[in-house]
N, C-alpha and C. Protein backbone atom coordinates (compact mmCIF):
# COMPACT_ATOMS: atom_id res chain seq x y z
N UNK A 1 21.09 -29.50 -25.64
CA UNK A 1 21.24 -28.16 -26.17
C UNK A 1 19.87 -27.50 -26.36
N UNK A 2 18.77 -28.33 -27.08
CA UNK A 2 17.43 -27.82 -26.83
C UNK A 2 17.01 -27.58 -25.53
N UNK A 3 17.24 -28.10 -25.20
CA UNK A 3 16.07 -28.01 -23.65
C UNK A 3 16.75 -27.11 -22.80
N UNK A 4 17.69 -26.76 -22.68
CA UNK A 4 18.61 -25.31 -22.40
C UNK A 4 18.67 -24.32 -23.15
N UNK A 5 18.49 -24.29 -24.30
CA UNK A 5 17.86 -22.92 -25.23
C UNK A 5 15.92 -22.21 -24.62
N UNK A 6 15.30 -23.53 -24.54
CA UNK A 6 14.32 -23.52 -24.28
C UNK A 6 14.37 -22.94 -22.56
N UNK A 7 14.61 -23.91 -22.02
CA UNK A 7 14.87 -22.83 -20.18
C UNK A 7 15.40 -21.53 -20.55
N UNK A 8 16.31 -21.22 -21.07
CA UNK A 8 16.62 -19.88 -20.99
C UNK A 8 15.75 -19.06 -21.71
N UNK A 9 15.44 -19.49 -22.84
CA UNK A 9 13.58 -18.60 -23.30
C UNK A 9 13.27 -18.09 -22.00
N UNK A 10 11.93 -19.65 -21.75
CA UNK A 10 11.14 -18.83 -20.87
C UNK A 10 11.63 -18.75 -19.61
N UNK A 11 12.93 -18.34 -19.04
CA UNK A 11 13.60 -17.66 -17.90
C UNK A 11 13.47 -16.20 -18.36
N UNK A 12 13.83 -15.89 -19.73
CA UNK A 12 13.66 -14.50 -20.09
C UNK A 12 12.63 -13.88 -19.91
N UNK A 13 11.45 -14.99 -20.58
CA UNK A 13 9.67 -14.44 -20.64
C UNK A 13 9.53 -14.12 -19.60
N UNK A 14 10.07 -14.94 -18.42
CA UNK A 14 8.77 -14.97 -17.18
C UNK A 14 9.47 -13.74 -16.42
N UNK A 15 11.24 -13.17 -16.12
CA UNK A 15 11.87 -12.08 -16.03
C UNK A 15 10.76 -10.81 -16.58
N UNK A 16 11.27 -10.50 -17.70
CA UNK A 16 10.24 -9.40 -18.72
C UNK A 16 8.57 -9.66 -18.30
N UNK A 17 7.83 -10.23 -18.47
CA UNK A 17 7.12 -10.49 -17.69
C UNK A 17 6.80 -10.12 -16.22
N UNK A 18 7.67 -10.08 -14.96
CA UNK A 18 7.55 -9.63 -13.78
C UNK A 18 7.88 -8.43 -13.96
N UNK A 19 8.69 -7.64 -14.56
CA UNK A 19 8.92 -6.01 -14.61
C UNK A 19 8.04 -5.41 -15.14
N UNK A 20 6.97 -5.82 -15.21
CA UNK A 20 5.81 -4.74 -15.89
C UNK A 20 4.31 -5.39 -16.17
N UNK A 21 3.36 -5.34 -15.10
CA UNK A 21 2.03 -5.90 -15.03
C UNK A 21 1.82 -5.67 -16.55
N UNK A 22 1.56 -4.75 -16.74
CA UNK A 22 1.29 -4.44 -17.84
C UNK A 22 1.89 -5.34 -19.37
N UNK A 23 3.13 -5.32 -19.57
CA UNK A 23 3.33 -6.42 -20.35
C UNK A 23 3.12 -8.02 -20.07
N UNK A 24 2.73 -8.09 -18.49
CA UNK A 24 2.24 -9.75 -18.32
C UNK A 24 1.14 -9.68 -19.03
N UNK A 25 -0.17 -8.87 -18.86
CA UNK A 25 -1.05 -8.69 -19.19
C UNK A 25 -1.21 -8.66 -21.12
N UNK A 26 -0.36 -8.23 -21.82
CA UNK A 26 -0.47 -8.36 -22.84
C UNK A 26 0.44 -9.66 -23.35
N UNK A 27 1.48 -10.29 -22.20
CA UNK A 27 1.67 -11.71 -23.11
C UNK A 27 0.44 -12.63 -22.42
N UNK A 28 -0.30 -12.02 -22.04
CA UNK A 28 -1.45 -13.30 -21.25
C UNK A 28 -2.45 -13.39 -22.73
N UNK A 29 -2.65 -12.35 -23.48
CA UNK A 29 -3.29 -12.31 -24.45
C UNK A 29 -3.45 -13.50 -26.16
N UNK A 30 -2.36 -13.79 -25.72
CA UNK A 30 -1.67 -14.21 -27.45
C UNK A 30 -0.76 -15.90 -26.92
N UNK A 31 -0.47 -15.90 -27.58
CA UNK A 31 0.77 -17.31 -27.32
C UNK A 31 1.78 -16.73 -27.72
N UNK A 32 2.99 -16.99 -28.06
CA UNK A 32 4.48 -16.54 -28.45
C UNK A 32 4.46 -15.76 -29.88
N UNK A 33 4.39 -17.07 -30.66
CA UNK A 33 4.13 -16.41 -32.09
C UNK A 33 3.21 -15.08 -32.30
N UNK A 34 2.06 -14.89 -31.84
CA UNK A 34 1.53 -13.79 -31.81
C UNK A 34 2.11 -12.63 -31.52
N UNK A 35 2.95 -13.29 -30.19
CA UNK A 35 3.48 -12.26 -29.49
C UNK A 35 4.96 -11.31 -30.30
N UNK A 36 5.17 -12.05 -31.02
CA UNK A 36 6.90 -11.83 -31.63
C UNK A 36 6.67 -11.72 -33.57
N UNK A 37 7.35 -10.90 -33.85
CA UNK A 37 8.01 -11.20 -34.96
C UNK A 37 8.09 -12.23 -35.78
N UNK A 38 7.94 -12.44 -37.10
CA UNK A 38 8.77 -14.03 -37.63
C UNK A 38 10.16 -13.95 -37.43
N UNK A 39 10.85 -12.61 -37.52
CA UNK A 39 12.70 -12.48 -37.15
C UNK A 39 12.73 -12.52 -35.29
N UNK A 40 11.75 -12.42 -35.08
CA UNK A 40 12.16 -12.52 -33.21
C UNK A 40 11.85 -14.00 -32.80
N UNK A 41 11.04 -14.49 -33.57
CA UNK A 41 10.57 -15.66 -33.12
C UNK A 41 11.92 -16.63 -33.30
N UNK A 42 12.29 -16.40 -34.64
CA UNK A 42 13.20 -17.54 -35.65
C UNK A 42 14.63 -17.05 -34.58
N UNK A 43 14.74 -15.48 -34.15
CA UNK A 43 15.79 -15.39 -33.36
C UNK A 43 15.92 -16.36 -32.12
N UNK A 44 15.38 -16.78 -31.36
CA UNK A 44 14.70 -17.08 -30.42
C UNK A 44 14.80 -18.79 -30.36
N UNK A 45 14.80 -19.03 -32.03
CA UNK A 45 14.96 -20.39 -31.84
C UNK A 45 13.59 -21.08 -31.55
N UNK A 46 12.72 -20.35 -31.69
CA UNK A 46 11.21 -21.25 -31.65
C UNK A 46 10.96 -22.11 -32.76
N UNK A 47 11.33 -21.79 -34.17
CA UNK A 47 10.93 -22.19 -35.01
C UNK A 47 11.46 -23.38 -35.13
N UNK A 48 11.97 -24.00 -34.59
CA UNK A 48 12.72 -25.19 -33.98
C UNK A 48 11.86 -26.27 -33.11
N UNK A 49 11.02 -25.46 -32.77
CA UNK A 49 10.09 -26.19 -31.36
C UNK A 49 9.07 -27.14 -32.39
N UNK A 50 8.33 -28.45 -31.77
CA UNK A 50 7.43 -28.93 -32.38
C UNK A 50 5.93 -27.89 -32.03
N UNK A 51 5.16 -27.72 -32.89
CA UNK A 51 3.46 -27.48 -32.75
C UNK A 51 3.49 -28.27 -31.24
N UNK A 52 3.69 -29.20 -30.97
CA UNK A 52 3.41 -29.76 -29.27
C UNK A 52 4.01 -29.09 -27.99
N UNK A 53 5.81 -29.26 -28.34
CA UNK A 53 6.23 -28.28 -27.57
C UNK A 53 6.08 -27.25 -27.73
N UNK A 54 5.85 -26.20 -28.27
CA UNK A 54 5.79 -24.78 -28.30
C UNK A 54 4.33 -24.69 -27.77
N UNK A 55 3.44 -25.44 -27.91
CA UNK A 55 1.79 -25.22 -27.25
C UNK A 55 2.39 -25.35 -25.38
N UNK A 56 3.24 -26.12 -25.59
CA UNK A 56 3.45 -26.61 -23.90
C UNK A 56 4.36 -25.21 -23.43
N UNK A 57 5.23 -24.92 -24.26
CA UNK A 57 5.94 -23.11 -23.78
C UNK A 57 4.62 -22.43 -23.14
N UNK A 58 4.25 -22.32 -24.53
CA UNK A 58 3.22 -20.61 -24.83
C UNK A 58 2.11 -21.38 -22.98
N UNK A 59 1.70 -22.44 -22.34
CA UNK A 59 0.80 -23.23 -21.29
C UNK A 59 1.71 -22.72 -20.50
N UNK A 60 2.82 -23.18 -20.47
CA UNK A 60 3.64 -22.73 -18.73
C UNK A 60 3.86 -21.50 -18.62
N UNK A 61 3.86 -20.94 -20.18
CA UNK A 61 4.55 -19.09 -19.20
C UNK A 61 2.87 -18.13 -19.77
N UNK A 62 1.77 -18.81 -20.08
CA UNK A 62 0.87 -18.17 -19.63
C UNK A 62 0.63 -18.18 -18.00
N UNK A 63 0.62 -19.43 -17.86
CA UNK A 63 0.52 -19.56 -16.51
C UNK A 63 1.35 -18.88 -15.34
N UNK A 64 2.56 -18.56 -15.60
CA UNK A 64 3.55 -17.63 -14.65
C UNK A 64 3.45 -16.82 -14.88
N UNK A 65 3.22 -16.12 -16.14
CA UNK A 65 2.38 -14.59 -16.14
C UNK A 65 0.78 -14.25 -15.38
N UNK A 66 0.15 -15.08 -15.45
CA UNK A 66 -0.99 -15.20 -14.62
C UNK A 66 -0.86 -15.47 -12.97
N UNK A 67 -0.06 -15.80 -13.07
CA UNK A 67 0.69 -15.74 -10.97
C UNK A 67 1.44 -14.22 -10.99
N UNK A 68 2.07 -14.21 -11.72
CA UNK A 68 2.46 -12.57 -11.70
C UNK A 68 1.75 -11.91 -11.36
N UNK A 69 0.47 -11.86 -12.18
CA UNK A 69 -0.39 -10.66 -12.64
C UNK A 69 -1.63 -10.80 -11.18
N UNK A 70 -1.38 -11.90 -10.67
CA UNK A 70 -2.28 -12.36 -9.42
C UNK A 70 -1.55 -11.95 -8.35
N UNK A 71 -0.41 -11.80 -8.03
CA UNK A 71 0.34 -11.38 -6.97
C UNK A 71 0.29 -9.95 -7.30
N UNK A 72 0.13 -9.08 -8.48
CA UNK A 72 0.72 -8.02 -8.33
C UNK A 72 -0.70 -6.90 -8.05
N UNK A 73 -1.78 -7.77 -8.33
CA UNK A 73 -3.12 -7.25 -8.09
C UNK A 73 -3.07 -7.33 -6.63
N UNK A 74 -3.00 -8.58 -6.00
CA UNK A 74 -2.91 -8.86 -4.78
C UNK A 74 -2.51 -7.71 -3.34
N UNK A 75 -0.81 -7.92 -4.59
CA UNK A 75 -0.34 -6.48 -3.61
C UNK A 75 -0.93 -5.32 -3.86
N UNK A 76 -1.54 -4.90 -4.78
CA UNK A 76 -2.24 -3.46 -5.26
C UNK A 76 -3.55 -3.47 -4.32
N UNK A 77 -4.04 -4.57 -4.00
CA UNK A 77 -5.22 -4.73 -3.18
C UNK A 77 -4.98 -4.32 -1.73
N UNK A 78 -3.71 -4.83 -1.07
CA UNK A 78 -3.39 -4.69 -0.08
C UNK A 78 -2.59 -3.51 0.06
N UNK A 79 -2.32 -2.72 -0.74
CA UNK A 79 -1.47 -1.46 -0.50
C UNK A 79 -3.03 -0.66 -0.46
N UNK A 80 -3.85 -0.42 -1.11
CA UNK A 80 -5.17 0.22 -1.54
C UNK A 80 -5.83 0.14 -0.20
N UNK A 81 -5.88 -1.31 0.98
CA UNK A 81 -6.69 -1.37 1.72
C UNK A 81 -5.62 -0.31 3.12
N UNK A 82 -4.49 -0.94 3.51
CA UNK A 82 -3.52 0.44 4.07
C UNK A 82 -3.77 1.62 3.90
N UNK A 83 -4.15 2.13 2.70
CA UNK A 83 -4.23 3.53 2.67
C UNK A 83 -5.28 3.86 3.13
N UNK A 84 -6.34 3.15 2.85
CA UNK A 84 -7.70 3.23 3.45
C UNK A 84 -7.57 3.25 5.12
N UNK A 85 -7.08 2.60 5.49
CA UNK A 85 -6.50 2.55 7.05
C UNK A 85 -6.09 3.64 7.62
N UNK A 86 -5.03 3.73 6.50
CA UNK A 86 -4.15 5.07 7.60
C UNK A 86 -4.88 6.69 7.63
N UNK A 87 -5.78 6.52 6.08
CA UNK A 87 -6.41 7.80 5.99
C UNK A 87 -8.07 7.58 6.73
N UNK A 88 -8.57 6.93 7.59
CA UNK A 88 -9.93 6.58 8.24
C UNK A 88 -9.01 6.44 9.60
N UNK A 89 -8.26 6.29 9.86
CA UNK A 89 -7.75 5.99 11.32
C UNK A 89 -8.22 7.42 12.24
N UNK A 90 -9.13 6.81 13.10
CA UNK A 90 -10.03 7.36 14.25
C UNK A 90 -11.51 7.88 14.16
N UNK A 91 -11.37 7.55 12.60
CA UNK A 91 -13.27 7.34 11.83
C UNK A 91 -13.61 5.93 12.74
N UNK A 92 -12.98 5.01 12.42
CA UNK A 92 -13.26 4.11 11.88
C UNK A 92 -12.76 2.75 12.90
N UNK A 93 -12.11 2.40 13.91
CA UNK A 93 -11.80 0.86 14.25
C UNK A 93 -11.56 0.06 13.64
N UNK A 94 -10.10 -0.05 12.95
CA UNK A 94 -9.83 -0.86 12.38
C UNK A 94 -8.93 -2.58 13.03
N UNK A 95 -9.42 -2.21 14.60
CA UNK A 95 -8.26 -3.27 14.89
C UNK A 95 -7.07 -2.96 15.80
N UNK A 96 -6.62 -1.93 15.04
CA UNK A 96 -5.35 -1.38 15.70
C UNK A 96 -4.79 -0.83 16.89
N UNK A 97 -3.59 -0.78 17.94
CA UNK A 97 -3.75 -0.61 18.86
C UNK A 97 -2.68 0.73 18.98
N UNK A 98 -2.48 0.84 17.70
CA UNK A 98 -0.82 1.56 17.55
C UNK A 98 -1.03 3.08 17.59
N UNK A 99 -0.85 3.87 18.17
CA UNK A 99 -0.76 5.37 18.40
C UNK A 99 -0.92 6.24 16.61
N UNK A 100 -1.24 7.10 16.82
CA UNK A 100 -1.16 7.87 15.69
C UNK A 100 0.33 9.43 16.27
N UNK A 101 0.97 9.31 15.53
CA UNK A 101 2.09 10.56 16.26
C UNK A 101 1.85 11.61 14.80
N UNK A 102 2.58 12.98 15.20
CA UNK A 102 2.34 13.80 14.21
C UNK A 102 2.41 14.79 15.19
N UNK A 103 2.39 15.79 14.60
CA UNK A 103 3.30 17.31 15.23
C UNK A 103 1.79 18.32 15.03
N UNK A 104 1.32 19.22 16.30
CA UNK A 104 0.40 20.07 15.66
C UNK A 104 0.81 20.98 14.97
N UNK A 105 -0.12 21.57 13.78
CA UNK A 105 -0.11 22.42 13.17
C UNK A 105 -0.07 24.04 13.93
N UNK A 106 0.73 25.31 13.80
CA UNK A 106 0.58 26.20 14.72
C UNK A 106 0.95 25.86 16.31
N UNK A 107 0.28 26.39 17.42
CA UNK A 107 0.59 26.63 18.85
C UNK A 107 -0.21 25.76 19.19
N UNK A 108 0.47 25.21 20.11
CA UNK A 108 -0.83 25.06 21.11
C UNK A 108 -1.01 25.42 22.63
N UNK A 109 -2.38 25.80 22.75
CA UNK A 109 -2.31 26.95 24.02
C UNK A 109 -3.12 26.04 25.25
N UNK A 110 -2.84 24.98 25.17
CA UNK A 110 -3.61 24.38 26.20
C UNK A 110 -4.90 23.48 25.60
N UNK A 111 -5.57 23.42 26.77
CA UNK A 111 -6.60 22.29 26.93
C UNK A 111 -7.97 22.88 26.86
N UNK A 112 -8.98 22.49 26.30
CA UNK A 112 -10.50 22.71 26.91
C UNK A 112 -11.49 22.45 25.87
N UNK A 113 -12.46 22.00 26.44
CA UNK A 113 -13.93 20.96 25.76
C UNK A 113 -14.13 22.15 24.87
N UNK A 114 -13.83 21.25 23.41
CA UNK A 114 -14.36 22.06 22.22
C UNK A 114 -13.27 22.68 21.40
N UNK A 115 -11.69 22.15 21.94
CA UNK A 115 -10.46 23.35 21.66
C UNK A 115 -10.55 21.88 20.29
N UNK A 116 -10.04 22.49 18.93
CA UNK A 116 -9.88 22.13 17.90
C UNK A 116 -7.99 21.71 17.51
N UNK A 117 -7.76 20.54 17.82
CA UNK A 117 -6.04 20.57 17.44
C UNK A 117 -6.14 20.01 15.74
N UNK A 118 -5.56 20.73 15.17
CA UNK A 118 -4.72 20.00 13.81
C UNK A 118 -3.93 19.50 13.64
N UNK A 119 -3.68 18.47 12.96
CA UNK A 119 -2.31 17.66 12.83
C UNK A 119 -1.56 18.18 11.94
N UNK A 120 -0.45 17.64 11.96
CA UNK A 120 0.82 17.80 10.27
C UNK A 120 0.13 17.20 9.27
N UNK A 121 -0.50 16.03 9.60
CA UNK A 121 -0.71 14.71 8.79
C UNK A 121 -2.10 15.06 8.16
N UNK A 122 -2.72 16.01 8.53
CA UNK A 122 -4.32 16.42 8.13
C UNK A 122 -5.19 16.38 8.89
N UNK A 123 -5.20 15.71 9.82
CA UNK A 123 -6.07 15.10 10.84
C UNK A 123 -6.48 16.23 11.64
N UNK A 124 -8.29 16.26 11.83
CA UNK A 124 -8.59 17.03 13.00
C UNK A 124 -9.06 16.40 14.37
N UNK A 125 -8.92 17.07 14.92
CA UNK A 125 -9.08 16.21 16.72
C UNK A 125 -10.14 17.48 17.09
N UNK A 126 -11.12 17.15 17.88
CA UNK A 126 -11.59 18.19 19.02
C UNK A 126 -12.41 17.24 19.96
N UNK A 127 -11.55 17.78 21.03
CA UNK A 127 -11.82 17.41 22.66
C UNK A 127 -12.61 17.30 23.00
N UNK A 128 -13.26 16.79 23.64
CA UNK A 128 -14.72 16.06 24.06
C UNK A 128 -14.77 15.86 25.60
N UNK A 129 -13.83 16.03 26.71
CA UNK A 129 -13.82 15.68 27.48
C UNK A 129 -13.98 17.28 28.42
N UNK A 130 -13.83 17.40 29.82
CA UNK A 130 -13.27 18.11 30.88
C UNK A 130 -12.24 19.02 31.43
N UNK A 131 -11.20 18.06 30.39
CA UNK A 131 -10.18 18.57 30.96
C UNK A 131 -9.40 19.96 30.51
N UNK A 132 -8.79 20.44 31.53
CA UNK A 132 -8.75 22.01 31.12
C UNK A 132 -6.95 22.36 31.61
N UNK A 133 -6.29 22.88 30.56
CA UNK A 133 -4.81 23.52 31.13
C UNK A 133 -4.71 24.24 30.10
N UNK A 134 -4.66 25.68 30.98
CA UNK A 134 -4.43 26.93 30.45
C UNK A 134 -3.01 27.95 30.68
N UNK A 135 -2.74 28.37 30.06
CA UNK A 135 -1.13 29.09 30.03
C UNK A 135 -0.37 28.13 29.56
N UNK A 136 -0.26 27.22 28.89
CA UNK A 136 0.76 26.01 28.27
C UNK A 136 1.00 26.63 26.41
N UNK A 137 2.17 26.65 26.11
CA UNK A 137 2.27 27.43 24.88
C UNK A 137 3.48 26.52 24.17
N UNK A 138 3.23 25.75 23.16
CA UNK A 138 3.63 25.43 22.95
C UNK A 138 3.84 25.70 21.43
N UNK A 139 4.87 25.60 20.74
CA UNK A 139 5.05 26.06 18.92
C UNK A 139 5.25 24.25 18.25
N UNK A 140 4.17 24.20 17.55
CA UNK A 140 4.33 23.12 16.67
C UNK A 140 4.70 21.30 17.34
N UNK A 141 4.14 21.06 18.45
CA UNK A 141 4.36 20.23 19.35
C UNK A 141 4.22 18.98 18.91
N UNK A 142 5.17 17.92 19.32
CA UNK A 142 4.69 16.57 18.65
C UNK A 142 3.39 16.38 19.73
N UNK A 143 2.63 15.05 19.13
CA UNK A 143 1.42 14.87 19.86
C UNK A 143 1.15 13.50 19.43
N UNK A 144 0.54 12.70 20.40
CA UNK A 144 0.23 11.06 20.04
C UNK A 144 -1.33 11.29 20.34
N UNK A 145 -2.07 10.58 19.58
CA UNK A 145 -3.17 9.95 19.69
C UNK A 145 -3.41 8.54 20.39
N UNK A 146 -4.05 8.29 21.08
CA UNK A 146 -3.74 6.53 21.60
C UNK A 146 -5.15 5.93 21.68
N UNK A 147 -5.27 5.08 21.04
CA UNK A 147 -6.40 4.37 20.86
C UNK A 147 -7.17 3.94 22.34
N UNK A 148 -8.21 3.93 22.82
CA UNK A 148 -8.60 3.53 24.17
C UNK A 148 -9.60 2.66 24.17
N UNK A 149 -10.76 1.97 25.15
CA UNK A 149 -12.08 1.36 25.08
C UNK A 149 -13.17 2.37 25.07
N UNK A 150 -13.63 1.27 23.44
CA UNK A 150 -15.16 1.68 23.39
C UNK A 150 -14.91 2.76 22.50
N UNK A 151 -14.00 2.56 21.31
CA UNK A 151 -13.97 3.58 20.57
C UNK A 151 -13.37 5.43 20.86
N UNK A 152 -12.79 4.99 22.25
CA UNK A 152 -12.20 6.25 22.83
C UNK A 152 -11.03 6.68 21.67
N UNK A 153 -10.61 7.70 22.01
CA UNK A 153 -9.48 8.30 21.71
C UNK A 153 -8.52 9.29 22.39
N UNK A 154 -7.50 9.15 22.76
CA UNK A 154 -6.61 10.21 24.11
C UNK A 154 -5.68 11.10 23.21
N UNK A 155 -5.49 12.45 23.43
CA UNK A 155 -4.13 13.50 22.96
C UNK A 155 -3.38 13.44 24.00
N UNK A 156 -1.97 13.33 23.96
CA UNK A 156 -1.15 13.72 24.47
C UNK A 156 -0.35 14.37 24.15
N UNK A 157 0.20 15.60 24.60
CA UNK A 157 1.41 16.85 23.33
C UNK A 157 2.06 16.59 24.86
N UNK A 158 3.07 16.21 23.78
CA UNK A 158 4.74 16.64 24.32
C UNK A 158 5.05 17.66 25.30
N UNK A 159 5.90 17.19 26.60
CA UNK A 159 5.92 17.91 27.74
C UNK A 159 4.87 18.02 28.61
N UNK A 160 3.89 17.84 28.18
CA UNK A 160 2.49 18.32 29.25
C UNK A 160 1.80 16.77 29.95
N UNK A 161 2.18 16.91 31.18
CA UNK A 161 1.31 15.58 31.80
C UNK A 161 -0.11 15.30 31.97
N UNK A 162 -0.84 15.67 30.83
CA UNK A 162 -2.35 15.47 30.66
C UNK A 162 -2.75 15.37 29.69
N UNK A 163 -3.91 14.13 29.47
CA UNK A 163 -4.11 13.77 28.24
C UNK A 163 -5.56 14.23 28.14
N UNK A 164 -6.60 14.24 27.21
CA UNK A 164 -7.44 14.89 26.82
C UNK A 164 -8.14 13.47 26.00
N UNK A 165 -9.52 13.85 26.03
CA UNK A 165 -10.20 12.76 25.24
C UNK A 165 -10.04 13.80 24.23
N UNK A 166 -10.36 12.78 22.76
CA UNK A 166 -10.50 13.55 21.63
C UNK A 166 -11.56 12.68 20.94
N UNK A 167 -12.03 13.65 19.45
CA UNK A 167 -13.00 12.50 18.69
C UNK A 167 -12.56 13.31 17.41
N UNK A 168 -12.19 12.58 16.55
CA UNK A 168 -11.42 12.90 14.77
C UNK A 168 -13.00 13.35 14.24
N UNK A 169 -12.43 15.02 13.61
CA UNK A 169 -13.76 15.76 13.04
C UNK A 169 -13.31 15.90 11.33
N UNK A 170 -11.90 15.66 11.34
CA UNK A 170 -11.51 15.79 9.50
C UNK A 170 -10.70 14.74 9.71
């Protein structure tokens, strides 16, 4: 009957605990008793526990709050470095081989060294290359970016069979 009062404790702690960094972080602070009431504690059925076992509670669910609080940084690290990615993508070489898509902003009237495209997404492009098509009118066009060698970069808008070097200016 103890040792099943006790699992279901800290099944609760380490639950409450994962829903909120923030409260892992403040039971990482204290041991139980600190943490509770004398009526939450005595609810709880701690006051029952020996000084030995209850040191061995307050040891295991510091410790699963501290894997919590390590995974949840973890993922905060790795969501933080993505964003960094997706908002430097064509600064920067990150690796990636995967197109950038997105719709231009306004018309677009064609091709030529120096023509400035905007994205939906924020992104500025201007052309760097040769290539030239004029009379093409397009309203709000999807458009891919495609990663190339040597730090290249290609536009392609929708419908039009010509791609354009580009180099990201915003």
């Amino acid at each position: 009957m103890r040792f099943s009062r006790l699992r279901l404790l800290a099944s609760a702690a380490v639950l409450l605990c994962m829903a909120s960094p923030a409260l892992a972080q403040r039971v990482v602070e204290g041991d139980l008793q600190q943490q509770m009431s004398p009526a939450e504690f005595k609810a709880a059925g701690l006051d029952k526990l020996s000084p030995t076992e209850l040191a061995a509670l307050n040891g295991w669910l510091q410790g699963k709050v501290a894997a919590v609080a390590a995974d949840a940084r973890e993922q905060a690290r790795e969501e933080g470095r993505q964003e960094v990615i997706v908002k430097n993508r064509g600064f920067f070489d990150f690796g990636s081989k995967e197109p950038i898509s997105s719709t231009l902003q306004g018309d677009f009237r064609g091709f030529g060294k120096g023509y400035r495209y905007v994205l939906a997404n924020g992104q500025e492009w201007e052309q760097t290359d040769e290539t030239q098509r004029a009379g093409s009118r397009k309203s709000a066009p999807a458009v891919t970016i495609t990663p190339g060698l040597a730090g290249a970069w290609y536009l392609q808008v929708e419908g039009v069979n010509l791609r354009s070097k580009v180099r990201r200016v915003k």
